[in-house]
C-alpha atoms as a PDB file:
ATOM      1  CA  UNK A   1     -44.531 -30.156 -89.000  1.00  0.00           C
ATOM      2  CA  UNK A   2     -47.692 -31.147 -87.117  1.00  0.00           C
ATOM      3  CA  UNK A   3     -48.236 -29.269 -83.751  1.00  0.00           C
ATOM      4  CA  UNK A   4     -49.758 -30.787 -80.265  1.00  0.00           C
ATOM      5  CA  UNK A   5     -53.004 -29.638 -79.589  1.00  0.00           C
ATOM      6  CA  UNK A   6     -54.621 -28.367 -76.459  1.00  0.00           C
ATOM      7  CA  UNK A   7     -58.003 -28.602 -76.194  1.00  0.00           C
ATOM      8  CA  UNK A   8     -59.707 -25.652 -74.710  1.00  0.00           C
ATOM      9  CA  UNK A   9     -63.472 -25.354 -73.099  1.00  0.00           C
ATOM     10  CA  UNK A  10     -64.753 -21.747 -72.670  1.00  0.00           C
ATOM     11  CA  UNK A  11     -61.789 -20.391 -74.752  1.00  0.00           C
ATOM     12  CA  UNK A  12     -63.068 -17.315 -77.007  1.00  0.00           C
ATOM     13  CA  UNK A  13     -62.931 -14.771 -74.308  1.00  0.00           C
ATOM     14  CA  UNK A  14     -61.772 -13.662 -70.703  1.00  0.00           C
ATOM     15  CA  UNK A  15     -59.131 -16.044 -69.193  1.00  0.00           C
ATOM     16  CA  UNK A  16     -59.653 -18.565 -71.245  1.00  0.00           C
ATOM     17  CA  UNK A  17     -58.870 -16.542 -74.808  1.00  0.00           C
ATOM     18  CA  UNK A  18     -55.650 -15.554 -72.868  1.00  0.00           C
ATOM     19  CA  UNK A  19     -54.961 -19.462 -72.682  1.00  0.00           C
ATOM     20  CA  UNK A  20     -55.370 -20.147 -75.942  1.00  0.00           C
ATOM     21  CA  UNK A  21     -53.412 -16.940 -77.545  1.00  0.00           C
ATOM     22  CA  UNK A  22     -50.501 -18.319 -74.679  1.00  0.00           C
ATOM     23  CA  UNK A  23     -50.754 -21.689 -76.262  1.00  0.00           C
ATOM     24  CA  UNK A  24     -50.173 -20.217 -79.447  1.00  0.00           C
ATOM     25  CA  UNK A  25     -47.301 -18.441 -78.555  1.00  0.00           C
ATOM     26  CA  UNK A  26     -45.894 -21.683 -76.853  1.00  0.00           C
ATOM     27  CA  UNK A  27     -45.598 -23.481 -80.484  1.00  0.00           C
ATOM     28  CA  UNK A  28     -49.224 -25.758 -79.718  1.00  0.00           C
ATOM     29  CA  UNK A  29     -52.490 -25.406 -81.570  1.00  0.00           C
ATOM     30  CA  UNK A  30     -55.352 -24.366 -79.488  1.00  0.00           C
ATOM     31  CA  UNK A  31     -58.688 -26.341 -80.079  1.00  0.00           C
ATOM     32  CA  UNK A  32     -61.143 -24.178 -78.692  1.00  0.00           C
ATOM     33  CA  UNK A  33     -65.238 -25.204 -77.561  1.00  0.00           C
ATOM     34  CA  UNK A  34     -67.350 -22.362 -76.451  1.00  0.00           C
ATOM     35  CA  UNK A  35     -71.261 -20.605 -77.136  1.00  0.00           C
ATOM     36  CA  UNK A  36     -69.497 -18.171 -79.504  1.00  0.00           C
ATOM     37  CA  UNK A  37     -66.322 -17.537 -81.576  1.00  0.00           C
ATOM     38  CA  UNK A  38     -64.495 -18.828 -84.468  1.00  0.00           C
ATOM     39  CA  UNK A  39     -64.065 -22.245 -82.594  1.00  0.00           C
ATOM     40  CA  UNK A  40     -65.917 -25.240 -81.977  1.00  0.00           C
ATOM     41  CA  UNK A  41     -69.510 -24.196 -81.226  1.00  0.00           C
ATOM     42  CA  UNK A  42     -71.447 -25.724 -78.619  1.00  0.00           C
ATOM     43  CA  UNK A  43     -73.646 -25.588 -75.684  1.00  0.00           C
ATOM     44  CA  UNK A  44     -71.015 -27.258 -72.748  1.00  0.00           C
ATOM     45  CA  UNK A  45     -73.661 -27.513 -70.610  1.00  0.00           C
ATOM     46  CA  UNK A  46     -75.461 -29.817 -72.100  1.00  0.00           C
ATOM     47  CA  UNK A  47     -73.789 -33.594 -72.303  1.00  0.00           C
ATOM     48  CA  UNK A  48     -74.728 -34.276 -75.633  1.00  0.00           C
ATOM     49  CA  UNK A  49     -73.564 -31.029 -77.037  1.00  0.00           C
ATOM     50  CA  UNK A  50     -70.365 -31.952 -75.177  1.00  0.00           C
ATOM     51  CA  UNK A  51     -70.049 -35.096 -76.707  1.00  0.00           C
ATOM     52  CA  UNK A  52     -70.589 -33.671 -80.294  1.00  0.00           C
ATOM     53  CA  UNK A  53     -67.978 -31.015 -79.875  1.00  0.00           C
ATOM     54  CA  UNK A  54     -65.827 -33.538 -78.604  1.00  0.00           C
ATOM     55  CA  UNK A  55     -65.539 -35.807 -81.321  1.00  0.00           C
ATOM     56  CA  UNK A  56     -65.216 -33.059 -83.786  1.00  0.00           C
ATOM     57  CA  UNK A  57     -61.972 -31.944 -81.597  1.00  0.00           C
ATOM     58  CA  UNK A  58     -60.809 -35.289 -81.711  1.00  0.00           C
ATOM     59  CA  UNK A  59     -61.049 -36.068 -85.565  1.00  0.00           C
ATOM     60  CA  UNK A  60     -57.774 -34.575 -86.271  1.00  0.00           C
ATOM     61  CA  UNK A  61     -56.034 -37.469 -83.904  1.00  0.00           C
ATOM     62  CA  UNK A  62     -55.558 -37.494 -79.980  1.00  0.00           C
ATOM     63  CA  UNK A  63     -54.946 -34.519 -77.901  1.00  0.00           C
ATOM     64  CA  UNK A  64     -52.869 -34.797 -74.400  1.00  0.00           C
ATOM     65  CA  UNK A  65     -53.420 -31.170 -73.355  1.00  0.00           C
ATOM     66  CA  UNK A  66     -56.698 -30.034 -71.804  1.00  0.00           C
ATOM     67  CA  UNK A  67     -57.410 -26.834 -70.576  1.00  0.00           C
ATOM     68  CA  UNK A  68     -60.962 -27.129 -68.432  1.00  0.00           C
ATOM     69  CA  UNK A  69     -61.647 -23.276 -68.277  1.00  0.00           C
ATOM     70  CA  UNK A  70     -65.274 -23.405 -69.084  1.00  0.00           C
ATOM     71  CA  UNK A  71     -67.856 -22.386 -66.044  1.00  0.00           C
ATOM     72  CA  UNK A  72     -70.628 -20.760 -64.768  1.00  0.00           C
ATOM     73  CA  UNK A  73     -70.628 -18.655 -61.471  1.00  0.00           C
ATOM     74  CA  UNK A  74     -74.654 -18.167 -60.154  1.00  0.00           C
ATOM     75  CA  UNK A  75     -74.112 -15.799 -57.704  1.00  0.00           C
ATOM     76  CA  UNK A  76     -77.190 -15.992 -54.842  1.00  0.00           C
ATOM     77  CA  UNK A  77     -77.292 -15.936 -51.126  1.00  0.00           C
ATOM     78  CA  UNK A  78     -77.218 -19.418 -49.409  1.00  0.00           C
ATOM     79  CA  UNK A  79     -81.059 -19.027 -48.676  1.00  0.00           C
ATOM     80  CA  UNK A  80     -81.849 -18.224 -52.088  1.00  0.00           C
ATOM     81  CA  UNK A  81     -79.727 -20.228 -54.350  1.00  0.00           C
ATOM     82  CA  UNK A  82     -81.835 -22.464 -56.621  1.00  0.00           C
ATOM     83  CA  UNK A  83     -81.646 -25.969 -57.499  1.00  0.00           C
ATOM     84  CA  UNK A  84     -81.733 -24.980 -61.331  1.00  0.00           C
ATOM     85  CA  UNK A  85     -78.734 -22.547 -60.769  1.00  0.00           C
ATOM     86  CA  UNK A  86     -76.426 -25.641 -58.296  1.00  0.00           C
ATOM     87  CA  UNK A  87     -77.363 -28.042 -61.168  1.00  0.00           C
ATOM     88  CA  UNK A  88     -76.489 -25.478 -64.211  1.00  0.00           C
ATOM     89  CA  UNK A  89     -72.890 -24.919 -61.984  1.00  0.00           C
ATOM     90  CA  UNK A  90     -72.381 -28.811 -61.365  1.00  0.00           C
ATOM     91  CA  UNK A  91     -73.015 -29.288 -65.230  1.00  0.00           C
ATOM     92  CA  UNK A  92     -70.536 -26.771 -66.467  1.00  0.00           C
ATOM     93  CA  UNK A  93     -67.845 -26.683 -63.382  1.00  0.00           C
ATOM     94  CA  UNK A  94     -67.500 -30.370 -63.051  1.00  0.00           C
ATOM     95  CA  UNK A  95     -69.354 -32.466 -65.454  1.00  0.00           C
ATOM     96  CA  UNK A  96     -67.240 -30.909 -68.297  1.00  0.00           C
ATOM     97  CA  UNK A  97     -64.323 -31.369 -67.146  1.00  0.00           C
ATOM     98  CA  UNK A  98     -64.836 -35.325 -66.146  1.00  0.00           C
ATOM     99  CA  UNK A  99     -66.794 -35.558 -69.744  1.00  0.00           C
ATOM    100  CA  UNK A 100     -63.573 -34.113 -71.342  1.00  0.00           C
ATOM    101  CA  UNK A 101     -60.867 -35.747 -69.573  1.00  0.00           C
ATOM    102  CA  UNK A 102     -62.490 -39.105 -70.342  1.00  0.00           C
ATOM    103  CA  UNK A 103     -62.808 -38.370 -74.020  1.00  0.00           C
ATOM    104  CA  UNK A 104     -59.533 -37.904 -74.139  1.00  0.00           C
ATOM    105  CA  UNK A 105     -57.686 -39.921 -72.043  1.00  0.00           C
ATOM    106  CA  UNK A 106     -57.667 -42.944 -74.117  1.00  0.00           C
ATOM    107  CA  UNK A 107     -55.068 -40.607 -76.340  1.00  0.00           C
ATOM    108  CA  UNK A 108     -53.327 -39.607 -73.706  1.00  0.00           C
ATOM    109  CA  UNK A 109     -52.922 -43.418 -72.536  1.00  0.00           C
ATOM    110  CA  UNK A 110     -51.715 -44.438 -75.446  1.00  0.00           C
ATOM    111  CA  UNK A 111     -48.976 -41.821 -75.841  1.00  0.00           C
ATOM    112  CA  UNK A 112     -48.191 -42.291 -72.322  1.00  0.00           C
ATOM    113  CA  UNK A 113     -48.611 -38.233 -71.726  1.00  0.00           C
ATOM    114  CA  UNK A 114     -50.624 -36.190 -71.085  1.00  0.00           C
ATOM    115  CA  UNK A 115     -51.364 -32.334 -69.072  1.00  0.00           C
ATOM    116  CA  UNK A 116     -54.549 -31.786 -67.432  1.00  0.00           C
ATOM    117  CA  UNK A 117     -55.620 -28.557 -66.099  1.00  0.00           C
ATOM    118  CA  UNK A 118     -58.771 -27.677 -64.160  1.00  0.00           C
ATOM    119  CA  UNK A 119     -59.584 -23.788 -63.903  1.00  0.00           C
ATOM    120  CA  UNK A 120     -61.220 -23.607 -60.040  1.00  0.00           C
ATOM    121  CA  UNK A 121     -61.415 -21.075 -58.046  1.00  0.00           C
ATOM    122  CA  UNK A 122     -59.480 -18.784 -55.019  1.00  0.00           C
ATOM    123  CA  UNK A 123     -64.094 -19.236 -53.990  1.00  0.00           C
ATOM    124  CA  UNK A 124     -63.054 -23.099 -53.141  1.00  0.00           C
ATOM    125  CA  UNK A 125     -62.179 -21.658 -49.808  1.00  0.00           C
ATOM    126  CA  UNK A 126     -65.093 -19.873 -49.410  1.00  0.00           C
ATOM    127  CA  UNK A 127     -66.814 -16.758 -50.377  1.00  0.00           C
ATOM    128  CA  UNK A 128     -70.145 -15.082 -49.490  1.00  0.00           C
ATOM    129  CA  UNK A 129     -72.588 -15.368 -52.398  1.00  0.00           C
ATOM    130  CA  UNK A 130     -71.169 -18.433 -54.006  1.00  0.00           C
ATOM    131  CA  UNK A 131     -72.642 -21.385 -52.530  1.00  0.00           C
ATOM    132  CA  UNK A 132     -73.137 -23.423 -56.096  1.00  0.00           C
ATOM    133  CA  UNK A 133     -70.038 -22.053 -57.316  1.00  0.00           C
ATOM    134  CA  UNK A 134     -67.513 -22.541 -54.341  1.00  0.00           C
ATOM    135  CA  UNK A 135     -69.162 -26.251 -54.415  1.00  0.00           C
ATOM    136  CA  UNK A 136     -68.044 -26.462 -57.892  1.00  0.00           C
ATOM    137  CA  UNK A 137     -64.863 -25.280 -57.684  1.00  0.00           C
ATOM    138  CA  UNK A 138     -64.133 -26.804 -54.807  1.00  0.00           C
ATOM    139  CA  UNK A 139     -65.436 -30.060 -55.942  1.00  0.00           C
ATOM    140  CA  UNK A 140     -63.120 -29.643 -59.048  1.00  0.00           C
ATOM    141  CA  UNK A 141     -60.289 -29.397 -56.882  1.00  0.00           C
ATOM    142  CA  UNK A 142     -60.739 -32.495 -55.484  1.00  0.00           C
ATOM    143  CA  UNK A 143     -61.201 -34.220 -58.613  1.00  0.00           C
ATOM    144  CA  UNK A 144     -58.231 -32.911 -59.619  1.00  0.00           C
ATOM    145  CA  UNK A 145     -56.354 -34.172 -57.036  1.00  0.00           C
ATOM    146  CA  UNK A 146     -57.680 -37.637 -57.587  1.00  0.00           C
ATOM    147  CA  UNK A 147     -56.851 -37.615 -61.505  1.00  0.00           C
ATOM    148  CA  UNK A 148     -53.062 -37.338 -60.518  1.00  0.00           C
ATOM    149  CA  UNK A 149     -53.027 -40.313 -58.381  1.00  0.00           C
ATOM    150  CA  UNK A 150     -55.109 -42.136 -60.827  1.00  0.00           C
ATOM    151  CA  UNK A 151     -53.318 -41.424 -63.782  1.00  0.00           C
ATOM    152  CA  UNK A 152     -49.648 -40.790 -62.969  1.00  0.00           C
ATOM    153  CA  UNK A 153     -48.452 -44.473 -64.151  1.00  0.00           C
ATOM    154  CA  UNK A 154     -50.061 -43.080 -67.283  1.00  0.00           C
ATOM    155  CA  UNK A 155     -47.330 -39.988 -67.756  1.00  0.00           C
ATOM    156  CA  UNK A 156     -50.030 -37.665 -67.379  1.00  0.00           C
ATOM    157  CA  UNK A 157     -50.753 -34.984 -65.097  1.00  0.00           C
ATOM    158  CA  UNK A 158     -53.641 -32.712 -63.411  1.00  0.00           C
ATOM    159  CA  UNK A 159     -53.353 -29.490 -61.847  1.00  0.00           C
ATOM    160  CA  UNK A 160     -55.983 -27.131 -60.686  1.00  0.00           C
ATOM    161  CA  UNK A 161     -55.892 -22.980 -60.986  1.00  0.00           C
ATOM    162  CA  UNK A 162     -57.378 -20.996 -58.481  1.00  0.00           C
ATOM    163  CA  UNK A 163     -57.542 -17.452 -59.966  1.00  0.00           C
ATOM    164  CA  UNK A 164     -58.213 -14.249 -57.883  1.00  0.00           C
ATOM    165  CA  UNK A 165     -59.786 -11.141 -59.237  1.00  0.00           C
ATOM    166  CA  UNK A 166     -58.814 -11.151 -62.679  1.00  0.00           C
ATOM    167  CA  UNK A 167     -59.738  -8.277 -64.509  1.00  0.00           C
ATOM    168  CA  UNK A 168     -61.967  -9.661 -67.070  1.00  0.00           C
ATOM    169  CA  UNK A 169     -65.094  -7.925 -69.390  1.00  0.00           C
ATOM    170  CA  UNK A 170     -67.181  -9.822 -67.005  1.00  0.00           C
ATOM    171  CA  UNK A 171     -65.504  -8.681 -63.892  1.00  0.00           C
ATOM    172  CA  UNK A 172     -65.191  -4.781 -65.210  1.00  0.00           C
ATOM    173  CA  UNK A 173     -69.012  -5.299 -65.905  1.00  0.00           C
ATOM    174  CA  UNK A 174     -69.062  -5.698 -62.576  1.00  0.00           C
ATOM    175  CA  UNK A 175     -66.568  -3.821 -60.524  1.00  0.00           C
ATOM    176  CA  UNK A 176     -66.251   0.022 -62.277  1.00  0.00           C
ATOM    177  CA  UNK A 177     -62.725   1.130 -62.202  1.00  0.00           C
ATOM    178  CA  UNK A 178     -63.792   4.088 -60.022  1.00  0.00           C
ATOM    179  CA  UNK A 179     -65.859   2.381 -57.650  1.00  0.00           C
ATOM    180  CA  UNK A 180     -65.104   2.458 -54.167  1.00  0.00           C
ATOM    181  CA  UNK A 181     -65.917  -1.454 -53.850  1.00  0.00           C
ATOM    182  CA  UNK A 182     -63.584  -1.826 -56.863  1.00  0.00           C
ATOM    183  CA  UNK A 183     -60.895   0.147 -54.863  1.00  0.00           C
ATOM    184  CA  UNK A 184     -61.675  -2.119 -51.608  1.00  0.00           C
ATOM    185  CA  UNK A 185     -60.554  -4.833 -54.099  1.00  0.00           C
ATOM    186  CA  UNK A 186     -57.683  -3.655 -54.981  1.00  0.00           C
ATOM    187  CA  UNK A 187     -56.152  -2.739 -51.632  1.00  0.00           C
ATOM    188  CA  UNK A 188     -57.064  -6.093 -50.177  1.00  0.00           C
ATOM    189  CA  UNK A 189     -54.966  -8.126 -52.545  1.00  0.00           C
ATOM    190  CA  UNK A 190     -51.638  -7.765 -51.300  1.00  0.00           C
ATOM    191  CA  UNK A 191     -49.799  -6.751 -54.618  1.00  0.00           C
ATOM    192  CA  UNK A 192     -52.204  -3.911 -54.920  1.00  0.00           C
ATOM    193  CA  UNK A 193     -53.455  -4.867 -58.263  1.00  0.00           C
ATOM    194  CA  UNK A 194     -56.144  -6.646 -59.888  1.00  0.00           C
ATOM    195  CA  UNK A 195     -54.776  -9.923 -62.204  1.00  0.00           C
ATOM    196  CA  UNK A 196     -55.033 -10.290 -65.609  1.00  0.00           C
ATOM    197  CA  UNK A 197     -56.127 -13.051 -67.494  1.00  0.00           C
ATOM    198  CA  UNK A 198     -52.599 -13.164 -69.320  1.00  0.00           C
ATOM    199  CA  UNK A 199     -51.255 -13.715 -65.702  1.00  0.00           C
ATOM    200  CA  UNK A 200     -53.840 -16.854 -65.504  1.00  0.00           C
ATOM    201  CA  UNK A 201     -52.449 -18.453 -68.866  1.00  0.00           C
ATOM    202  CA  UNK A 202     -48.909 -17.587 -67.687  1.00  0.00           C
ATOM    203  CA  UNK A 203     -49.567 -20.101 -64.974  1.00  0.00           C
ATOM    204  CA  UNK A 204     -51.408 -22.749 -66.874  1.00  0.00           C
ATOM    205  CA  UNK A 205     -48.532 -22.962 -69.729  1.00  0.00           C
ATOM    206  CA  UNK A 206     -46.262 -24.091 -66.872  1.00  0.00           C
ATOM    207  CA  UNK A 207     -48.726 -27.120 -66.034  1.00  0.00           C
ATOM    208  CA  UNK A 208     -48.893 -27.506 -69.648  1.00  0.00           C
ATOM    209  CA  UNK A 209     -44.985 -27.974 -70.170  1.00  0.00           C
ATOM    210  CA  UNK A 210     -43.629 -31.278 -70.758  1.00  0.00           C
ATOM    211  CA  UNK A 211     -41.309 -30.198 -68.166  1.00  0.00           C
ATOM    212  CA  UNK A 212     -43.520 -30.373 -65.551  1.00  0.00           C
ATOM    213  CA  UNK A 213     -43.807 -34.013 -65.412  1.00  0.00           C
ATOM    214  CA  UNK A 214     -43.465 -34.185 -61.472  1.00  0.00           C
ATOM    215  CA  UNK A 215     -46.007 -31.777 -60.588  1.00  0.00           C
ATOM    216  CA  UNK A 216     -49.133 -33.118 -60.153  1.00  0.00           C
ATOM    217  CA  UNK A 217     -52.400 -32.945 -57.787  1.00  0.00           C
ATOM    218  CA  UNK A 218     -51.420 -29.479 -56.815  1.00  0.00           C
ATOM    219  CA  UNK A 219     -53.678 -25.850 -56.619  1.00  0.00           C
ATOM    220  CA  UNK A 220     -51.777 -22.709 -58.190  1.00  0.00           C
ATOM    221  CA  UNK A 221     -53.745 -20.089 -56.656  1.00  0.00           C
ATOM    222  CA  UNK A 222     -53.101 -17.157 -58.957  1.00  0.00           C
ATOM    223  CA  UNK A 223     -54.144 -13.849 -56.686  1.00  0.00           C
ATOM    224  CA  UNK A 224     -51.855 -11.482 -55.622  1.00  0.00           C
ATOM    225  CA  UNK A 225     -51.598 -12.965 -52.419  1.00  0.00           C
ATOM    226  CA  UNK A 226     -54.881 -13.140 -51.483  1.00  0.00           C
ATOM    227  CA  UNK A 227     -54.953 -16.637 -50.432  1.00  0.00           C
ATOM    228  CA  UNK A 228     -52.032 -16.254 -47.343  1.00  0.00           C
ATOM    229  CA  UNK A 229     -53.184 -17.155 -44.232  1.00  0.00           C
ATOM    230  CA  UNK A 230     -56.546 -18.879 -45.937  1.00  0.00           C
ATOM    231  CA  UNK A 231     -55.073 -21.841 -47.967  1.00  0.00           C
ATOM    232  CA  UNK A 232     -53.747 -24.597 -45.565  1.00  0.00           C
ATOM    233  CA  UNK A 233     -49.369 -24.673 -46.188  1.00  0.00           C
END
C-alpha cells in the first residue's frame, strides 16, 4: 500500500527532524529537502536549487502535505542589521514557502486536499534582535492566513506554528543549561520548562490530519504560555 507524502523543508535536524520522525509514526512518508542528511540535498535559499529539489520530490506523484520548517534567524540589532542578512531571511522564511506551496498545489487541486503548514515564529510579535527575522515570520503569518481564504474551495488548508524556546542543538549552543540567562528563560515561560521539538511536531501532525479540515488561517503558538497577554484573543 502506497503512503501520502509530506514534503518537508529543513527536515534533517532540530524541529524539523522531529516532524518528519512524527510523520512517520503517523503512517505518511516524509520527503525531506535540507543542506545535509540522507534527504533531498539542496541549497533552499537559492530559487533554482529550490526548484531542482522540488521536482525531484515530486517525481514519485503529487504531495498534499507540506511542512515549511526551513529558515534562517540573523540575529543583529535594528541599527546594524544588513541588507544581505533581511534578503538571506526573506529568501529562506518566505520565498520557500510560496516557491513550495505553488509547486505543489496543482496536486493538491486536483485531489481536492491538501495541509499546509508554515513554521513562524512566537518573534512575529516582536523580539529585540530580530528585526529580519520577526519580518519574516511575521510576514509568513500573514501569508498564511491568505492561503486559507484562497484555497479553501480547494479542500486544502494552511496553518502557521509559532514555536517558543524549543530546546534545540542550536538553541543549547546558545543558552548553557547552567546559565543564569538560560534559567531567566525558563522561569519566564509559564510552564517552567523549555519545549521540545517533539512538542512542535505534536502540534503540526494535528494541522496535518485529515481531520482538521475546518481549521484553517489560524497561529498555534507552541510556548509554554509565553504568548498570554501578547497575542491579540
Amino acid at each position: 500500500m502506497t503512503r501520502e507524502r509530506v514534503l518537508i523543508t529543513g527536515g534533517a535536524a532540530g524541529i524539523g527532524a522531529a516532524c518528519a520522525e512524527r510523520c512517520e509514526a503517523d503512517g505518511f512518508e516524509a520527503v525531506v529537502i535540507d543542506r545535509v542528511g540522507n534527504g533531498i540535498i539542496a541549497d533552499l535559499s537559492d530559487t533554482e536549487a529550490t526548484a531542482k529539489a522540488l521536482d525531484q520530490a515530486l517525481a514519485g506523484g503529487p504531495i498534499t502535505r507540506l511542512i515549511n520548517n526551513v529558515g534562517v534567524v540573523v540575529p543583529a540589532g535594528a541599527a546594524g542589521q544588513s541588507l544581505e542578512e533581511l534578503e538571506l531571511a526573506w529568501s529562506l522564511n518566505v520565498r520557500c514557502a510560496m516557491q513550495c506551496m505553488q509547486a505543489l498545489l496543482p496536486g493538491m487541486q486536483a485531489a481536492g486536499f491538501g495541509r499546509i503548514v508554515n513554521m513562524s515564529s512566537r518573534a512575529a510579535l516582536g523580539k529585540e534582535l530580530r528585526t529580519a527575522y520577526s519580518a519574516t515570520k511575521a510576514a509568513l503569518i500573514g501569508m498564511t492566513r491568505v492561503w486559507a481564504l484562497e484555497l479553501g474551495r480547494h479542500g486544502i488548508t494552511a496553518n502557521a506554528i509559532g514555536p517558543g524556546p524549543i530546546r534545540t542543538e542550536l538553541f543549547e549552543r546558545a543558552n548553557p543549561p547552567d546559565s543564569p540567562r538560560t534559567r531567566a528563560i525558563i522561569e519566564s515561560v509559564p510552564v517552567k520548562r523549555v519545549g521540545t521539538p517533539e512538542d512542535v511536531a505534536h502540534a503540526v501532525s494535528y494541522f496535518l490530519d485529515a481531520r482538521s479540515g475546518f481549521v484553517t488561517g489560524q497561529v498555534l503558538y507552541v510556548c509554554g504560555g509565553m504568548t498570554v497577554g501578547v497575542a491579540g484573543v
